[in-house]
Protein backbone atom coordinates (compact mmCIF):
# COMPACT_ATOMS: atom_id res chain seq x y z
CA UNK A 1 -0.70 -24.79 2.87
CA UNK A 2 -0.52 -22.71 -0.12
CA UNK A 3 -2.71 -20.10 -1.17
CA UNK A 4 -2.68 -18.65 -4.70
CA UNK A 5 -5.51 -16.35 -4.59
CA UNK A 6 -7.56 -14.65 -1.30
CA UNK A 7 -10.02 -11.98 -0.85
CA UNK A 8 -10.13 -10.35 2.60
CA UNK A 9 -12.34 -8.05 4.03
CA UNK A 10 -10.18 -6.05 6.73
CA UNK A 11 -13.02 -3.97 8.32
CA UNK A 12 -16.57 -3.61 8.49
CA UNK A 13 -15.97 0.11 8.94
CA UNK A 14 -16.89 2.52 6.12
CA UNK A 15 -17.05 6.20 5.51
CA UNK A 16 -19.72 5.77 3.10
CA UNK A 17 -23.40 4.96 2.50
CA UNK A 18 -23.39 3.91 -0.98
CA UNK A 19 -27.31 3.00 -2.03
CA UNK A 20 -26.90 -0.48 -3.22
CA UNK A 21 -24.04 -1.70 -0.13
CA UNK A 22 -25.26 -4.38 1.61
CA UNK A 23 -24.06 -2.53 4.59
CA UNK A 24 -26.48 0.51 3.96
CA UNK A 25 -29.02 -1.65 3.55
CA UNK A 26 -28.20 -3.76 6.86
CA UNK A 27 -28.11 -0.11 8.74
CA UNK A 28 -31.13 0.93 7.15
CA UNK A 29 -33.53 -1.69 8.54
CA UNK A 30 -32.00 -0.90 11.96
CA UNK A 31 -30.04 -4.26 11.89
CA UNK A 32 -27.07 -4.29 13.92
CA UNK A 33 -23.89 -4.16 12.77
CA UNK A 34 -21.00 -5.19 14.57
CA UNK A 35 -18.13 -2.50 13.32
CA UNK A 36 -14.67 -4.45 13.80
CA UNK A 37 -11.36 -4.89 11.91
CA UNK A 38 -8.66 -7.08 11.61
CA UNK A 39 -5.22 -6.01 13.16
CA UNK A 40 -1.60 -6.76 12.53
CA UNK A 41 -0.99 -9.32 15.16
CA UNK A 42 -4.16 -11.10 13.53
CA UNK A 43 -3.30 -11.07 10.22
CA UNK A 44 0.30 -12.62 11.79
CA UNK A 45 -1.46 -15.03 13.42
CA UNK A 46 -3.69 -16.08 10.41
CA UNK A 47 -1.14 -16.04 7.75
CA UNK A 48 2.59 -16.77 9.83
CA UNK A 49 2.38 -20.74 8.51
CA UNK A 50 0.85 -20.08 5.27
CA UNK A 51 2.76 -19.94 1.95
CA UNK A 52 1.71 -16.56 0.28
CA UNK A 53 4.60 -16.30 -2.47
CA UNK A 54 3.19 -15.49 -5.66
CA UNK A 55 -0.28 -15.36 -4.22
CA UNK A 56 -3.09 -12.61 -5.37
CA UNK A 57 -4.08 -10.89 -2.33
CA UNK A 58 -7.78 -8.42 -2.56
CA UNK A 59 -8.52 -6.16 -0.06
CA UNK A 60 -11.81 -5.08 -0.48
CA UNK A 61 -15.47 -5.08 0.90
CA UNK A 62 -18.61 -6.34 0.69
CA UNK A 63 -19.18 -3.87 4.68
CA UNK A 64 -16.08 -2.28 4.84
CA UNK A 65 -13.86 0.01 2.94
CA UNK A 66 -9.91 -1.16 3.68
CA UNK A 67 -8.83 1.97 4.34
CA UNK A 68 -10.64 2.10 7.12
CA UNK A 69 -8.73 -0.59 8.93
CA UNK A 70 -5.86 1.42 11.16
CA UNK A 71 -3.33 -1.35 10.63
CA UNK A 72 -4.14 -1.23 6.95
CA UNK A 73 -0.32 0.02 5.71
CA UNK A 74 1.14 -2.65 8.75
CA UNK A 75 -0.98 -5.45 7.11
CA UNK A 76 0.55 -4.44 3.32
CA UNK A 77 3.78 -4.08 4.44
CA UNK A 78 3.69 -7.72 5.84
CA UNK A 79 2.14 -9.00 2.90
CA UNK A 80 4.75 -7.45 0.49
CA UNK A 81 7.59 -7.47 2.32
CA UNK A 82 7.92 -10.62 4.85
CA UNK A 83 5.43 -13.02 2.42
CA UNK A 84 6.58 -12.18 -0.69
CA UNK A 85 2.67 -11.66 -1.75
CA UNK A 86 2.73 -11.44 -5.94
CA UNK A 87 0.43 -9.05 -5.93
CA UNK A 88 -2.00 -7.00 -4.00
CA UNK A 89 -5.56 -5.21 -4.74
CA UNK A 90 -6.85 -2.35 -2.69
CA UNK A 91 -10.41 -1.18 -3.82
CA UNK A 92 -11.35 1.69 -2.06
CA UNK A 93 -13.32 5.26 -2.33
CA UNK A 94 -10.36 7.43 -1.01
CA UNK A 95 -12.32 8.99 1.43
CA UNK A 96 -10.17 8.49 4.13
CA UNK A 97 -7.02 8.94 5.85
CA UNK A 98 -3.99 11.39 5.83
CA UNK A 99 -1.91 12.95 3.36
CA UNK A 100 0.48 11.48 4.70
CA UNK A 101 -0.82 7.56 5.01
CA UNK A 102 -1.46 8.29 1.35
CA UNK A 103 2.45 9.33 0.70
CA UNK A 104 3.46 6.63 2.43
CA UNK A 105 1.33 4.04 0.87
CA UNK A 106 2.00 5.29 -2.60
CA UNK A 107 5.60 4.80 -1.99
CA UNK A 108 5.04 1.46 -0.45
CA UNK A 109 3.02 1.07 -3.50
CA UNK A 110 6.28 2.38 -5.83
CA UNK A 111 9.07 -0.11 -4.01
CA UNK A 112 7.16 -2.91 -4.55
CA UNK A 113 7.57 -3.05 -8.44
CA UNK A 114 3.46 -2.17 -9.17
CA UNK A 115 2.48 -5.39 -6.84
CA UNK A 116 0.72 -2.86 -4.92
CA UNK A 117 -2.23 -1.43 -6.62
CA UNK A 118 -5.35 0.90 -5.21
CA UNK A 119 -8.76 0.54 -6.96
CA UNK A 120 -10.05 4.27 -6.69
CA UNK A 121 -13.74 3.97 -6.71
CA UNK A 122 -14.91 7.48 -8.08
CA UNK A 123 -18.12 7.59 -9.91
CA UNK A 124 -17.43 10.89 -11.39
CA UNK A 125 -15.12 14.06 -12.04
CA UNK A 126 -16.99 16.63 -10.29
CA UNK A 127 -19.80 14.73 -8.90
CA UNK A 128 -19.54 11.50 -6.91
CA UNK A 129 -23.14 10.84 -5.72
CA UNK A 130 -23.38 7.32 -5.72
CA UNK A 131 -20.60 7.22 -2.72
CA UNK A 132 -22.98 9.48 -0.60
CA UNK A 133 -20.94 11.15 2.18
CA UNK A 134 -17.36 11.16 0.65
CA UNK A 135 -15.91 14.62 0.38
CA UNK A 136 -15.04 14.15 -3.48
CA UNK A 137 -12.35 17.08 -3.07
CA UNK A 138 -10.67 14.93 0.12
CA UNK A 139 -10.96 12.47 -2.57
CA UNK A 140 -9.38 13.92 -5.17
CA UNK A 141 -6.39 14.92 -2.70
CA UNK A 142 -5.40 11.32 -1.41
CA UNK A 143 -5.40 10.08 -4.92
CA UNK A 144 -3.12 12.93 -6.30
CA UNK A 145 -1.00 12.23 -3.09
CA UNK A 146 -0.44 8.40 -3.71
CA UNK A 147 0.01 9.07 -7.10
CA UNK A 148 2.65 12.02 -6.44
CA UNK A 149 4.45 9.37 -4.32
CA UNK A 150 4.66 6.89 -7.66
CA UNK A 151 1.72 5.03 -6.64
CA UNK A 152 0.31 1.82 -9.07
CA UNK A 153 -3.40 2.59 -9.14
CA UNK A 154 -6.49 2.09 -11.57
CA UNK A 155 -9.75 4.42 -11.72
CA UNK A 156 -12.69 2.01 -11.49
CA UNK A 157 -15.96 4.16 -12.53
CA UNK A 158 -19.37 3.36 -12.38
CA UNK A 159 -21.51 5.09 -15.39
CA UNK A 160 -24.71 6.48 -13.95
CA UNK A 161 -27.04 8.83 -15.55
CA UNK A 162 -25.20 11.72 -12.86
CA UNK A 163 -21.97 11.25 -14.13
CA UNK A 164 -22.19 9.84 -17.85
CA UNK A 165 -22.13 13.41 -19.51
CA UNK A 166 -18.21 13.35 -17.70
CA UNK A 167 -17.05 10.27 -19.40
CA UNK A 168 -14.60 12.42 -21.74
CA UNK A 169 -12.97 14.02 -18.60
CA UNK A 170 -12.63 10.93 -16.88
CA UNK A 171 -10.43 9.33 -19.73
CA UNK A 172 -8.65 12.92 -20.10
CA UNK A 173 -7.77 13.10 -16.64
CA UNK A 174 -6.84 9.77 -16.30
CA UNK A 175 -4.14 9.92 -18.86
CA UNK A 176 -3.23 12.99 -17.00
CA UNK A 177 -2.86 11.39 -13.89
């Protein structure tokens, strides 16, 4: 089998409680939800007979933010490096994990020629209210980290009445960075 293009949702785990995720909404009616995550040996298991050259890989969520998955750098390295994935898509709020996770991905991100790429979800310079509970200065600090370790990344930012007046920094500061 080959695949040219996937989407995969690692985790259902999120540091966040953004107002219009499903998940917010699924743990504001008092729904259960079922926090899990895909591991290494699963994403072997999954993907060991499946022809991934070339293919678009997104790791994103419609629950879950991939960072959260533990196994997340495990899962990219065996994507880049033993599929020979053409490209990969990380879209994420950069709330989470260690300096030096974030090193170490950015340089992951560096080897592989730009296939590696992180979405940073920031709605804002200073402010980031849409992504309620994510320390926008821990933020702020992972990004400059991946980026310091040559990191391939793109600022995706969502223009809300908080954060439209910073539109002008935003493109500054992403030059900058």
């Amino acid at each position: 089998m080959i695949i040219k293009k996937l989407e995969i949702e690692l985790t259902s785990a999120c540091n966040a409680k953004c107002p219009l995720c499903k998940r917010t909404s699924i743990l504001e009616k008092g729904l259960p939800l079922a926090i899990s995550s895909y591991s290494i040996d699963d994403i072997e298991h999954m993907f060991n007979d499946v022809d991934l050259t070339d293919s678009k890989i997104k790791m994103c969520g419609v629950l879950g933010d991939p960072i959260a998955c533990k196994d997340l750098l495990l899962i990219t390295e065996y994507f880049l490096l033993e599929k020979g994935v053409g490209n990969i898509e990380v879209s994420t709020n950069a709330g989470l994990k260690t300096k030096k996770f974030w090193n170490d991905y950015g340089e992951l991100s560096a080897l592989s020629d730009g296939r590696l790429e992180v979405h940073f979800a920031v709605d804002g310079v200073t402010r980031n209210d849409y992504r309620v509970g994510v320390n926008l200065t821990k933020v702020w600090d992972n990004i400059d980290t991946y980026l310091e370790a040559k990191g391939h990344a793109i600022w995706q930012y969502i223009i809300f009445d908080y954060n439209e007046h910073e539109l002008d920094a935003a493109r500054r500061i992403a030059k900058e960075k």
